[in-house]
N, C-alpha and C. Protein backbone atom coordinates (compact mmCIF):
# COMPACT_ATOMS: atom_id res chain seq x y z
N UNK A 1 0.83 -1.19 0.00
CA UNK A 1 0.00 0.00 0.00
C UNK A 1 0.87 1.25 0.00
N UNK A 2 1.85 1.39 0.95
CA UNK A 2 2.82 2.07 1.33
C UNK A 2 3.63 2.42 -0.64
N UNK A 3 3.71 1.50 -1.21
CA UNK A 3 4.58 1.96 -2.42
C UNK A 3 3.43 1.77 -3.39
N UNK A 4 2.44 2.01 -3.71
CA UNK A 4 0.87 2.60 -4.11
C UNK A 4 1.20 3.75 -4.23
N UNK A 5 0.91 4.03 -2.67
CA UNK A 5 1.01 5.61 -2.82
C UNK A 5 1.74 6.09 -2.85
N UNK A 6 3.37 5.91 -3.17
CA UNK A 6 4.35 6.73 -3.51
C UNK A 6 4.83 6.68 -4.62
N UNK A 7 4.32 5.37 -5.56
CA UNK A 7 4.15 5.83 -6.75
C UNK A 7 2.88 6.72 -7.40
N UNK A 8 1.90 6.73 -6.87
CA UNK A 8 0.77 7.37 -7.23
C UNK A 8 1.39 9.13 -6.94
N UNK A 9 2.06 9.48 -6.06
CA UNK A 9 2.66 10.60 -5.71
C UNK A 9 3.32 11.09 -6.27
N UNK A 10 4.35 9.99 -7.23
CA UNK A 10 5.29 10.15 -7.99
C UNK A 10 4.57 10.84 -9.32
N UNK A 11 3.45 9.96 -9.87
CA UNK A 11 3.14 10.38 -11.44
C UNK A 11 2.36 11.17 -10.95
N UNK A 12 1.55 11.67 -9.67
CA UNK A 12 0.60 13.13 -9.99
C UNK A 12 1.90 13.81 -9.96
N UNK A 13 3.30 14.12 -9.24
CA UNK A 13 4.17 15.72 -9.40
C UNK A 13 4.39 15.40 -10.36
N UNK A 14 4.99 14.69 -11.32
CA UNK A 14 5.46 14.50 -12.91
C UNK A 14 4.81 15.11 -13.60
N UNK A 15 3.05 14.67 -13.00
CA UNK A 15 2.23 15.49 -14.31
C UNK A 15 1.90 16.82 -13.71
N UNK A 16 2.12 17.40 -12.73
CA UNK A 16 1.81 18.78 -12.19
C UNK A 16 2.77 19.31 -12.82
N UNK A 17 4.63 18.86 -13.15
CA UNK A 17 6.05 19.52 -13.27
C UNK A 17 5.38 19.81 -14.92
N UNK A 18 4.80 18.66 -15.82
CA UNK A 18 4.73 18.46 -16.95
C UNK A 18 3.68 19.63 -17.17
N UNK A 19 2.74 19.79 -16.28
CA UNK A 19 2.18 20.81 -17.08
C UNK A 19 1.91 22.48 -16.67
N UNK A 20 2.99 22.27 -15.90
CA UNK A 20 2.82 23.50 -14.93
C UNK A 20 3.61 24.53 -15.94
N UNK A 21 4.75 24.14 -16.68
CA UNK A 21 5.57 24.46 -17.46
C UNK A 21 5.31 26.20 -18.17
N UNK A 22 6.15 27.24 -17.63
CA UNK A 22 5.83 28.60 -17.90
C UNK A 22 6.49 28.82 -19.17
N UNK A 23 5.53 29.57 -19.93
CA UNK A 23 6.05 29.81 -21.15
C UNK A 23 6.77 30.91 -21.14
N UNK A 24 8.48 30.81 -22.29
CA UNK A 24 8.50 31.66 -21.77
C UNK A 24 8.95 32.63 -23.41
N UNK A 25 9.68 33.67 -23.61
CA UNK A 25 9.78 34.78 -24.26
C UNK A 25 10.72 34.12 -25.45
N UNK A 26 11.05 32.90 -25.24
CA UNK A 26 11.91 32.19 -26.31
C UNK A 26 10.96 31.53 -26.85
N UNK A 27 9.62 30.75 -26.61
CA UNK A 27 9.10 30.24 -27.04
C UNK A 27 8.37 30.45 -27.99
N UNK A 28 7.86 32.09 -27.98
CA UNK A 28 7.04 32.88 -28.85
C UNK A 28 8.37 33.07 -30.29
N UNK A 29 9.37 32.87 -30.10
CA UNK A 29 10.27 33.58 -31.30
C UNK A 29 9.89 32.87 -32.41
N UNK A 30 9.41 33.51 -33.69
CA UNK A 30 8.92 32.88 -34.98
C UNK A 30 7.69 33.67 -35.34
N UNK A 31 7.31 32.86 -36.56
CA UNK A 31 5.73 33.81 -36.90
C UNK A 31 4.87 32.99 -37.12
N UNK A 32 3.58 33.57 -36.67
CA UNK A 32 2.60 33.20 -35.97
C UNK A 32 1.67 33.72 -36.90
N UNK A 33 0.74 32.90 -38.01
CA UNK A 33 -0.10 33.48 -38.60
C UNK A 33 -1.45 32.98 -38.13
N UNK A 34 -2.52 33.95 -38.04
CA UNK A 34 -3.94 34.37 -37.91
C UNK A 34 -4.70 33.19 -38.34
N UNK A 35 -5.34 31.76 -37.98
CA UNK A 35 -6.46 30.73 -38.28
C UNK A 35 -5.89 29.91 -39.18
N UNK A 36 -4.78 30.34 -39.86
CA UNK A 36 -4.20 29.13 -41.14
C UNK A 36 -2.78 28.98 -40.65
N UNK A 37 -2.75 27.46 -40.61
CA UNK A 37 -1.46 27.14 -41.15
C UNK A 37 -0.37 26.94 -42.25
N UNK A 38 -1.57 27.51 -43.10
CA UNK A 38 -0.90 27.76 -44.30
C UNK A 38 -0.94 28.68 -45.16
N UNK A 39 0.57 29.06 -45.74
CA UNK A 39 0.82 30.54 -46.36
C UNK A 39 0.72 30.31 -47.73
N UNK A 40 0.22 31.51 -48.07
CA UNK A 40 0.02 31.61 -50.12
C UNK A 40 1.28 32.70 -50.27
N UNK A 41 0.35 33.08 -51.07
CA UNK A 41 1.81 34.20 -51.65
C UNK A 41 1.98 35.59 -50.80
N UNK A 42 0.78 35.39 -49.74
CA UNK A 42 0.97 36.59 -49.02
C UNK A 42 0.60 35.95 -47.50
N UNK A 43 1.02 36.86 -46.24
CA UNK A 43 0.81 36.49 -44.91
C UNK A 43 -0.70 36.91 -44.65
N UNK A 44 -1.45 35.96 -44.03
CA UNK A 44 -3.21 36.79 -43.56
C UNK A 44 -2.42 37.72 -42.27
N UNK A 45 -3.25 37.69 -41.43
CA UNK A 45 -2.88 38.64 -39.75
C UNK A 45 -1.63 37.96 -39.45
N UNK A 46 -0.70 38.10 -38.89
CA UNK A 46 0.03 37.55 -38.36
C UNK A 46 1.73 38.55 -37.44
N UNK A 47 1.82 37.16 -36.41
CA UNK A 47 3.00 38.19 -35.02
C UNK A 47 4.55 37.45 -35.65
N UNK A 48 5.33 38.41 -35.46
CA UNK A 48 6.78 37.85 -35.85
C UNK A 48 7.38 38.39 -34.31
N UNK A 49 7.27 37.73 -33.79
CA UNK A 49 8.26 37.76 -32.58
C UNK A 49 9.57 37.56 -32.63
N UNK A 50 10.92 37.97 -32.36
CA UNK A 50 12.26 38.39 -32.14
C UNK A 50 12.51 37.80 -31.12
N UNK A 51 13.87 38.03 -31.08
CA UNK A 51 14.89 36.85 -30.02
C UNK A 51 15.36 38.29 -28.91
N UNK A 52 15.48 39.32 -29.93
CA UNK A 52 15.44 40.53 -28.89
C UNK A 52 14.39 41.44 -27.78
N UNK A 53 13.42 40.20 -28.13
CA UNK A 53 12.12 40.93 -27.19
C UNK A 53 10.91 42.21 -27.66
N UNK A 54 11.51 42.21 -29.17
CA UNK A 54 10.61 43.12 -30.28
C UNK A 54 9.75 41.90 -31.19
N UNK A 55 8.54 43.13 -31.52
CA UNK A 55 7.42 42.42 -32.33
C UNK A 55 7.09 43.44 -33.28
N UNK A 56 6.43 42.35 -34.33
CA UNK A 56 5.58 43.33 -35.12
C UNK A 56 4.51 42.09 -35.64
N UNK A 57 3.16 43.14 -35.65
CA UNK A 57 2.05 42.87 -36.05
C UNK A 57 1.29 42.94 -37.55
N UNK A 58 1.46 42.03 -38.11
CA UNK A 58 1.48 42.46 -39.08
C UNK A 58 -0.15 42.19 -39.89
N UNK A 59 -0.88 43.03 -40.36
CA UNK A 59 -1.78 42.66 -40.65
C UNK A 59 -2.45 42.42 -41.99
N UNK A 60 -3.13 41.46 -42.48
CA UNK A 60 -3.92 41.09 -43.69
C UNK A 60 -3.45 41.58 -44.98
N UNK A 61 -1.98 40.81 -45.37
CA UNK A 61 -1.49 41.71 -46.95
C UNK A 61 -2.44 41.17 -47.79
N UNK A 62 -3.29 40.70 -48.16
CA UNK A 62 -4.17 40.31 -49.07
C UNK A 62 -4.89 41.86 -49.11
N UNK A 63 -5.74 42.33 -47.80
CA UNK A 63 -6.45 43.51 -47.89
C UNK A 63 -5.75 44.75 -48.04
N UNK A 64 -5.69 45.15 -49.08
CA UNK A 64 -5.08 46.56 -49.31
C UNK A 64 -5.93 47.68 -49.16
N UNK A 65 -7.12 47.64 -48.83
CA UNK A 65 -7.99 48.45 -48.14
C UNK A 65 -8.07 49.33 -47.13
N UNK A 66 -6.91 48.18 -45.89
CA UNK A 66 -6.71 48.71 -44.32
C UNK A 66 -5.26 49.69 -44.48
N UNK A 67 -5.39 50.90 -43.87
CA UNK A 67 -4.60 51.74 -44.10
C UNK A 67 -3.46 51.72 -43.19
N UNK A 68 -3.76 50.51 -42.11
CA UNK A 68 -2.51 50.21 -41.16
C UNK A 68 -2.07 49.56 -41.75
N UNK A 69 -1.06 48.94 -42.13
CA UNK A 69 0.07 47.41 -42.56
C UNK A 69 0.41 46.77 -41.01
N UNK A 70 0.87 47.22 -40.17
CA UNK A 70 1.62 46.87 -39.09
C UNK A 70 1.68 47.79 -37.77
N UNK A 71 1.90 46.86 -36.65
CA UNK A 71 2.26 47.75 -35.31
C UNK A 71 3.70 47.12 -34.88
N UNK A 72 4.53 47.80 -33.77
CA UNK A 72 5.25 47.30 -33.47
C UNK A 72 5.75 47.64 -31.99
N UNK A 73 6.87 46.76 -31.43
CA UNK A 73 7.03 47.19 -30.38
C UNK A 73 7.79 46.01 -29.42
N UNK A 74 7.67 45.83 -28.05
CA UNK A 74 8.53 44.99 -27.54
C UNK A 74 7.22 44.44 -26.80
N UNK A 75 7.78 43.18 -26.50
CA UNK A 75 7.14 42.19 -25.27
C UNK A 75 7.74 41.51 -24.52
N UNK A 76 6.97 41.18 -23.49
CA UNK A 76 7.84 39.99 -22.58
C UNK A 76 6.65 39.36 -21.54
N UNK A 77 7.18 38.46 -21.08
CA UNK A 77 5.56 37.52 -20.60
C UNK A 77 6.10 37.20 -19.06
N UNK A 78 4.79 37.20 -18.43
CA UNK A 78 5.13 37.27 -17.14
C UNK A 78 4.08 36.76 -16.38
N UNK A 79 4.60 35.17 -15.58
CA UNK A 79 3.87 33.88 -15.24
C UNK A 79 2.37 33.95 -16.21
N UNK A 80 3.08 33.76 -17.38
CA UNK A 80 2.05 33.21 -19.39
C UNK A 80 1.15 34.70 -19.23
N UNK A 81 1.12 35.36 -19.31
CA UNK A 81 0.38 36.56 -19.69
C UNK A 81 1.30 37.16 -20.19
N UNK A 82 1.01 37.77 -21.18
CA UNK A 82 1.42 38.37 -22.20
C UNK A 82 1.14 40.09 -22.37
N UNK A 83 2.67 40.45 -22.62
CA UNK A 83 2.42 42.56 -22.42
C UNK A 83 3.20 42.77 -23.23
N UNK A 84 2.88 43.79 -24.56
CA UNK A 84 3.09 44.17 -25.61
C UNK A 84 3.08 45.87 -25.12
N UNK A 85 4.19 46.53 -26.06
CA UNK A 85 4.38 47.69 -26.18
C UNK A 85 3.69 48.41 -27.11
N UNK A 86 3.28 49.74 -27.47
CA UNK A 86 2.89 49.96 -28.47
C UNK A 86 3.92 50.83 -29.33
N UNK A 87 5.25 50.79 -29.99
CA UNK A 87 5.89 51.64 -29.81
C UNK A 87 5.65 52.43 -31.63
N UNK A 88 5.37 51.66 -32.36
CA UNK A 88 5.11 52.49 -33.58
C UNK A 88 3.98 51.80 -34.30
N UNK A 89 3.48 52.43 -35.45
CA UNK A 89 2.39 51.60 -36.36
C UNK A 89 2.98 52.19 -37.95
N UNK A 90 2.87 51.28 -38.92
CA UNK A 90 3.27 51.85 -40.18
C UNK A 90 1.58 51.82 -41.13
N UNK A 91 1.34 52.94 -41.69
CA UNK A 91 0.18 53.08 -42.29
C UNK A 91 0.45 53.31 -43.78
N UNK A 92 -0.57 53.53 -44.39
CA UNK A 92 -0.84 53.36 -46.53
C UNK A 92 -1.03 54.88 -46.02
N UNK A 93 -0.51 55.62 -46.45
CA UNK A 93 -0.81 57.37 -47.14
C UNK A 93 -0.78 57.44 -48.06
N UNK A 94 -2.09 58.10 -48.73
CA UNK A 94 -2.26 58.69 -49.92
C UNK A 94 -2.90 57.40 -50.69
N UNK A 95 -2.37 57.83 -52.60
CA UNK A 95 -3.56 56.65 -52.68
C UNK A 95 -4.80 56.62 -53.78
N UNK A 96 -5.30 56.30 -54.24
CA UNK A 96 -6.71 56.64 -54.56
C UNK A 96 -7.29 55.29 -54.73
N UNK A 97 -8.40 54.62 -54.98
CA UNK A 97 -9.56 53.53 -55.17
C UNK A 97 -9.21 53.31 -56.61
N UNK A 98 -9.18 51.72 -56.59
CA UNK A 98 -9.38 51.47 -58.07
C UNK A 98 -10.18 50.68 -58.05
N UNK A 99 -11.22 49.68 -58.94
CA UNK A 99 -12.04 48.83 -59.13
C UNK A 99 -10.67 47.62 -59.06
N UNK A 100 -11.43 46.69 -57.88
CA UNK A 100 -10.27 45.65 -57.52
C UNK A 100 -10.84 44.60 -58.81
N UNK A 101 -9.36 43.42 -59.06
CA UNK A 101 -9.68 42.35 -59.76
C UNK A 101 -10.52 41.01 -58.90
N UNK A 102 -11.51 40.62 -59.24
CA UNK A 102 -11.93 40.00 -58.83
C UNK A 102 -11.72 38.36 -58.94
N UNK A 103 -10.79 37.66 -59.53
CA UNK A 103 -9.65 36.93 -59.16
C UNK A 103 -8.96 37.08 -57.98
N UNK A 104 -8.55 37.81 -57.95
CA UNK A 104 -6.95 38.61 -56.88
C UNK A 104 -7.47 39.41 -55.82
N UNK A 105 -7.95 40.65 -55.91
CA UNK A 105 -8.61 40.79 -54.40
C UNK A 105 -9.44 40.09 -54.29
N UNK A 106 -9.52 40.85 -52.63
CA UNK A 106 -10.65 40.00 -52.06
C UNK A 106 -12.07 40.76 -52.36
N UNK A 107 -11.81 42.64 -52.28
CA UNK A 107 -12.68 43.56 -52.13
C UNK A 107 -13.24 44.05 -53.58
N UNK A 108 -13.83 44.55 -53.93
CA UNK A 108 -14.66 45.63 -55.19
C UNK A 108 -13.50 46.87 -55.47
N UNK A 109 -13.02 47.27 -54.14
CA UNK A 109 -12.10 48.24 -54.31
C UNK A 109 -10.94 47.87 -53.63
N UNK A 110 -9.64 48.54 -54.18
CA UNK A 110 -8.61 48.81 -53.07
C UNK A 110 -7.55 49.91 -53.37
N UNK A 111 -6.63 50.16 -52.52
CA UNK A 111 -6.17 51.23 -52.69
C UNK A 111 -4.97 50.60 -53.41
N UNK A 112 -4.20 52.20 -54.20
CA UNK A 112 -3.15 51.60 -55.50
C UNK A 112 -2.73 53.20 -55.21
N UNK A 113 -1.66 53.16 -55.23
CA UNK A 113 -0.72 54.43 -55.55
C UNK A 113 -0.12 54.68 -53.85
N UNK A 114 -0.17 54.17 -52.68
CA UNK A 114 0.18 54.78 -51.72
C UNK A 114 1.60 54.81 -51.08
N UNK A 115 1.96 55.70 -50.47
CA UNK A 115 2.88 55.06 -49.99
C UNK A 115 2.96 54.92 -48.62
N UNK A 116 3.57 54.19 -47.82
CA UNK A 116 4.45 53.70 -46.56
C UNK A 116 4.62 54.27 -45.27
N UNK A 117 4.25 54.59 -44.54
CA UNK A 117 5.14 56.30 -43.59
C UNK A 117 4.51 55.33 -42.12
N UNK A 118 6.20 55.61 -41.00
CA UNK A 118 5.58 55.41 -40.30
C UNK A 118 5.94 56.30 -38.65
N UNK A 119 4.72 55.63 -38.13
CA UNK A 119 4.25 56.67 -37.00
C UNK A 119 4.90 56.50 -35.64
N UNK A 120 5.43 57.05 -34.74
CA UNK A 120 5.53 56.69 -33.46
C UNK A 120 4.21 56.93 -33.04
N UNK A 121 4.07 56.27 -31.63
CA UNK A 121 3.18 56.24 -30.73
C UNK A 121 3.54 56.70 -29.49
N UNK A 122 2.59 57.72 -28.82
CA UNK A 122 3.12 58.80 -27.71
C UNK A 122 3.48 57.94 -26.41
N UNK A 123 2.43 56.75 -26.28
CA UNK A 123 2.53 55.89 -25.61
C UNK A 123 3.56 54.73 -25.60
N UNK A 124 4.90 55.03 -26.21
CA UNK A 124 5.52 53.84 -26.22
C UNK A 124 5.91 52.95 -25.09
N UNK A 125 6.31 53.56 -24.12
CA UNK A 125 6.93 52.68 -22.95
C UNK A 125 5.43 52.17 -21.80
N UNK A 126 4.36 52.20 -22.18
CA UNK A 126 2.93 51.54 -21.80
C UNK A 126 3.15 49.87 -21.72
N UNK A 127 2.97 49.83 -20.90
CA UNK A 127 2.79 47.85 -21.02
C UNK A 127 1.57 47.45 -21.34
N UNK A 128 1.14 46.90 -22.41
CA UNK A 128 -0.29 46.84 -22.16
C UNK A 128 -0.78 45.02 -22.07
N UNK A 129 -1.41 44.69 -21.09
CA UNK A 129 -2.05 43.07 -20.97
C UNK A 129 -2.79 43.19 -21.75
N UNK A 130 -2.46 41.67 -22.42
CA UNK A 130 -3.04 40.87 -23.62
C UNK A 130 -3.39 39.43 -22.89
N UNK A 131 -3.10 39.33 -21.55
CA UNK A 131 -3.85 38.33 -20.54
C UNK A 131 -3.10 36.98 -21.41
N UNK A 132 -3.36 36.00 -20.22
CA UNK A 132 -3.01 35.03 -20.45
C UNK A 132 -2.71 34.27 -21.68
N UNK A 133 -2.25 33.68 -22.25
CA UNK A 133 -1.30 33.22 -23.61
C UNK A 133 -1.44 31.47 -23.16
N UNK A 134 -1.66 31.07 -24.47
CA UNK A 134 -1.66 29.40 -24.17
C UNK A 134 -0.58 29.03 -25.71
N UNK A 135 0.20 28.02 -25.69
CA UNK A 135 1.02 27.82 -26.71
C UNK A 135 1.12 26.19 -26.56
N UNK A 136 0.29 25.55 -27.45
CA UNK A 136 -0.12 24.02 -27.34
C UNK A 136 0.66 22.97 -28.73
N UNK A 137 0.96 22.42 -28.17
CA UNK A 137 0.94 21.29 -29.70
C UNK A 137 -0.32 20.78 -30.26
N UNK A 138 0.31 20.92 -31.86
CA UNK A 138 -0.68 20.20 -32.63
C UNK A 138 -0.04 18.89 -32.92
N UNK A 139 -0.76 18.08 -33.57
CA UNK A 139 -0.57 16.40 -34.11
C UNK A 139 0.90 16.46 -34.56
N UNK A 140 1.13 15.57 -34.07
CA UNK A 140 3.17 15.29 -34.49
C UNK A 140 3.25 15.75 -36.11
N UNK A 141 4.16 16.88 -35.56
CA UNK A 141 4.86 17.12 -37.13
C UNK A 141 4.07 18.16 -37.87
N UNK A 142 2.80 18.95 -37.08
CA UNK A 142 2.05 19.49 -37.50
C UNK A 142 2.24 21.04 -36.59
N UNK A 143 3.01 21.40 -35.92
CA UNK A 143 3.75 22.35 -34.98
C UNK A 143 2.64 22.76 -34.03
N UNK A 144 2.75 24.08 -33.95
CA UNK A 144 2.28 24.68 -32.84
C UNK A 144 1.37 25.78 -32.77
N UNK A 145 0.29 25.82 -31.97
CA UNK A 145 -0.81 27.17 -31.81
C UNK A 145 -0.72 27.82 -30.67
N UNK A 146 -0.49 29.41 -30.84
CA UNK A 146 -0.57 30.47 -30.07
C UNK A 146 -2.17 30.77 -29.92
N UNK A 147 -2.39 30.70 -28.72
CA UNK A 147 -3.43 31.49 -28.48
C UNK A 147 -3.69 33.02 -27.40
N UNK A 148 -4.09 33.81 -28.16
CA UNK A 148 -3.48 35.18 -27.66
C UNK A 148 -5.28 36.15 -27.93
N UNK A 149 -5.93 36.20 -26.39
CA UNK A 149 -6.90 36.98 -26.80
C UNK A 149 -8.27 36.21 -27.27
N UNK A 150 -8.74 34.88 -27.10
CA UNK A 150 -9.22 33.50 -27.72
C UNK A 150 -8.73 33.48 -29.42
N UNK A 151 -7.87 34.34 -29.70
CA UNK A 151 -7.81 34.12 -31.34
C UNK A 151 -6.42 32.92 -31.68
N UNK A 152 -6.38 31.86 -32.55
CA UNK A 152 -5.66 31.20 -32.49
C UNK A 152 -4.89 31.39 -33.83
N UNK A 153 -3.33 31.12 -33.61
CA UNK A 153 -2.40 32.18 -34.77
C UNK A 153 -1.16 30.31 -34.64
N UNK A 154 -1.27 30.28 -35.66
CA UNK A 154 -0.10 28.43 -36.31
C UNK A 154 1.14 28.89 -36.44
N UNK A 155 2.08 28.91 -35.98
CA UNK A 155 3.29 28.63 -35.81
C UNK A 155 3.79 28.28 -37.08
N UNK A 156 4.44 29.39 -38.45
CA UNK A 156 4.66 29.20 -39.30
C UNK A 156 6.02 28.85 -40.12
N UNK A 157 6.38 29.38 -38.88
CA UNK A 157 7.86 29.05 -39.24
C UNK A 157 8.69 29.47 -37.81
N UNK A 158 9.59 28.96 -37.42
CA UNK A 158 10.70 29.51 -36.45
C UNK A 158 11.58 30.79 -36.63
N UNK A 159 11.35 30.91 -37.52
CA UNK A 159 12.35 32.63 -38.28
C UNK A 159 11.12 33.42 -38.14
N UNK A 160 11.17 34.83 -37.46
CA UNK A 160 10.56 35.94 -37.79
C UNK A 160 10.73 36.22 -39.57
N UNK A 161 11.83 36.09 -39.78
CA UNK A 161 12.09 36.47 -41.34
C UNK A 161 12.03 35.80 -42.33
N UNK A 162 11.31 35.03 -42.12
CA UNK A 162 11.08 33.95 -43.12
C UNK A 162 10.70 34.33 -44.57
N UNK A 163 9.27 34.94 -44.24
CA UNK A 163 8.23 35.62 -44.82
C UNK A 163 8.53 36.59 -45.53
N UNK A 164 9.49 37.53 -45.16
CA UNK A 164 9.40 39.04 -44.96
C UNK A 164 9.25 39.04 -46.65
């Protein structure tokens, strides 16, 4: 009875050590795209996390509509919650509407002629919670899902720069 329960003692801390496991700021390094695990010729939403503790957000190159492209800034996680900086955003200026291809976009319209410019944010050194962070395996050989916010973002590659 006596070695029952000290093996029974044994595999509940194993599985408490096994899943207690804090994620940490190395784990996020790579890019992380928005509901698909799989990339076309362009990235949907997606986070490129750095080994230096910088991010950028990069959003929906398919939609050339949205006049943001990207945010950026630093993070770091603290017991799995997750705090992002806001330190710049890069936006589309200028510009005008053309009748989109309907093959190729997604929209009726999008913008064509703009260019690039980007912004600081007054708020840079702000920490802001993005609350708890879950980072799970998928089926062997099939990698990994960030979940950040209930939105779930596939682990696309281990290089931030993969993509670029």
């Amino acid at each position: 009875m006596k070695q029952f329960f000290l093996l029974s003692l044994c595999l509940f801390l194993k599985t408490q050590i096994c899943f207690s496991q804090k994620i940490k700021a190395i784990d996020l390094v790579g890019t992380w795209q928005f509901e698909s695990p799989k990339v076309g010729a362009s990235l949907l939403k997606h986070f490129r996390f750095y080994k230096n503790g910088t991010y950028e957000l990069g959003f929906n190159q398919y939609n050339l509509n949205n006049r943001i492209v990207s945010v950026e800034g630093k993070y770091k996680i603290e017991n799995d919650t997750l705090f992002l900086t806001l330190a710049q955003r890069r936006e589309r200026v200028g510009g005008k509407l053309e009748a989109g291809d309907l093959g190729i976009q997604d929209n009726e319209f999008y913008l064509d002629g703009y260019t690039i410019k980007s912004f600081k944010e007054p708020n840079a050194s702000e920490w802001l919670n993005f609350g708890k962070i879950i980072v799970e395996a998928r089926k062997e050989g099939e990698g990994q899902v960030l979940i950040i916010v209930a939105n779930k973002y596939y682990k696309v590659s281990n290089s931030p720069t993969f993509y670029k």
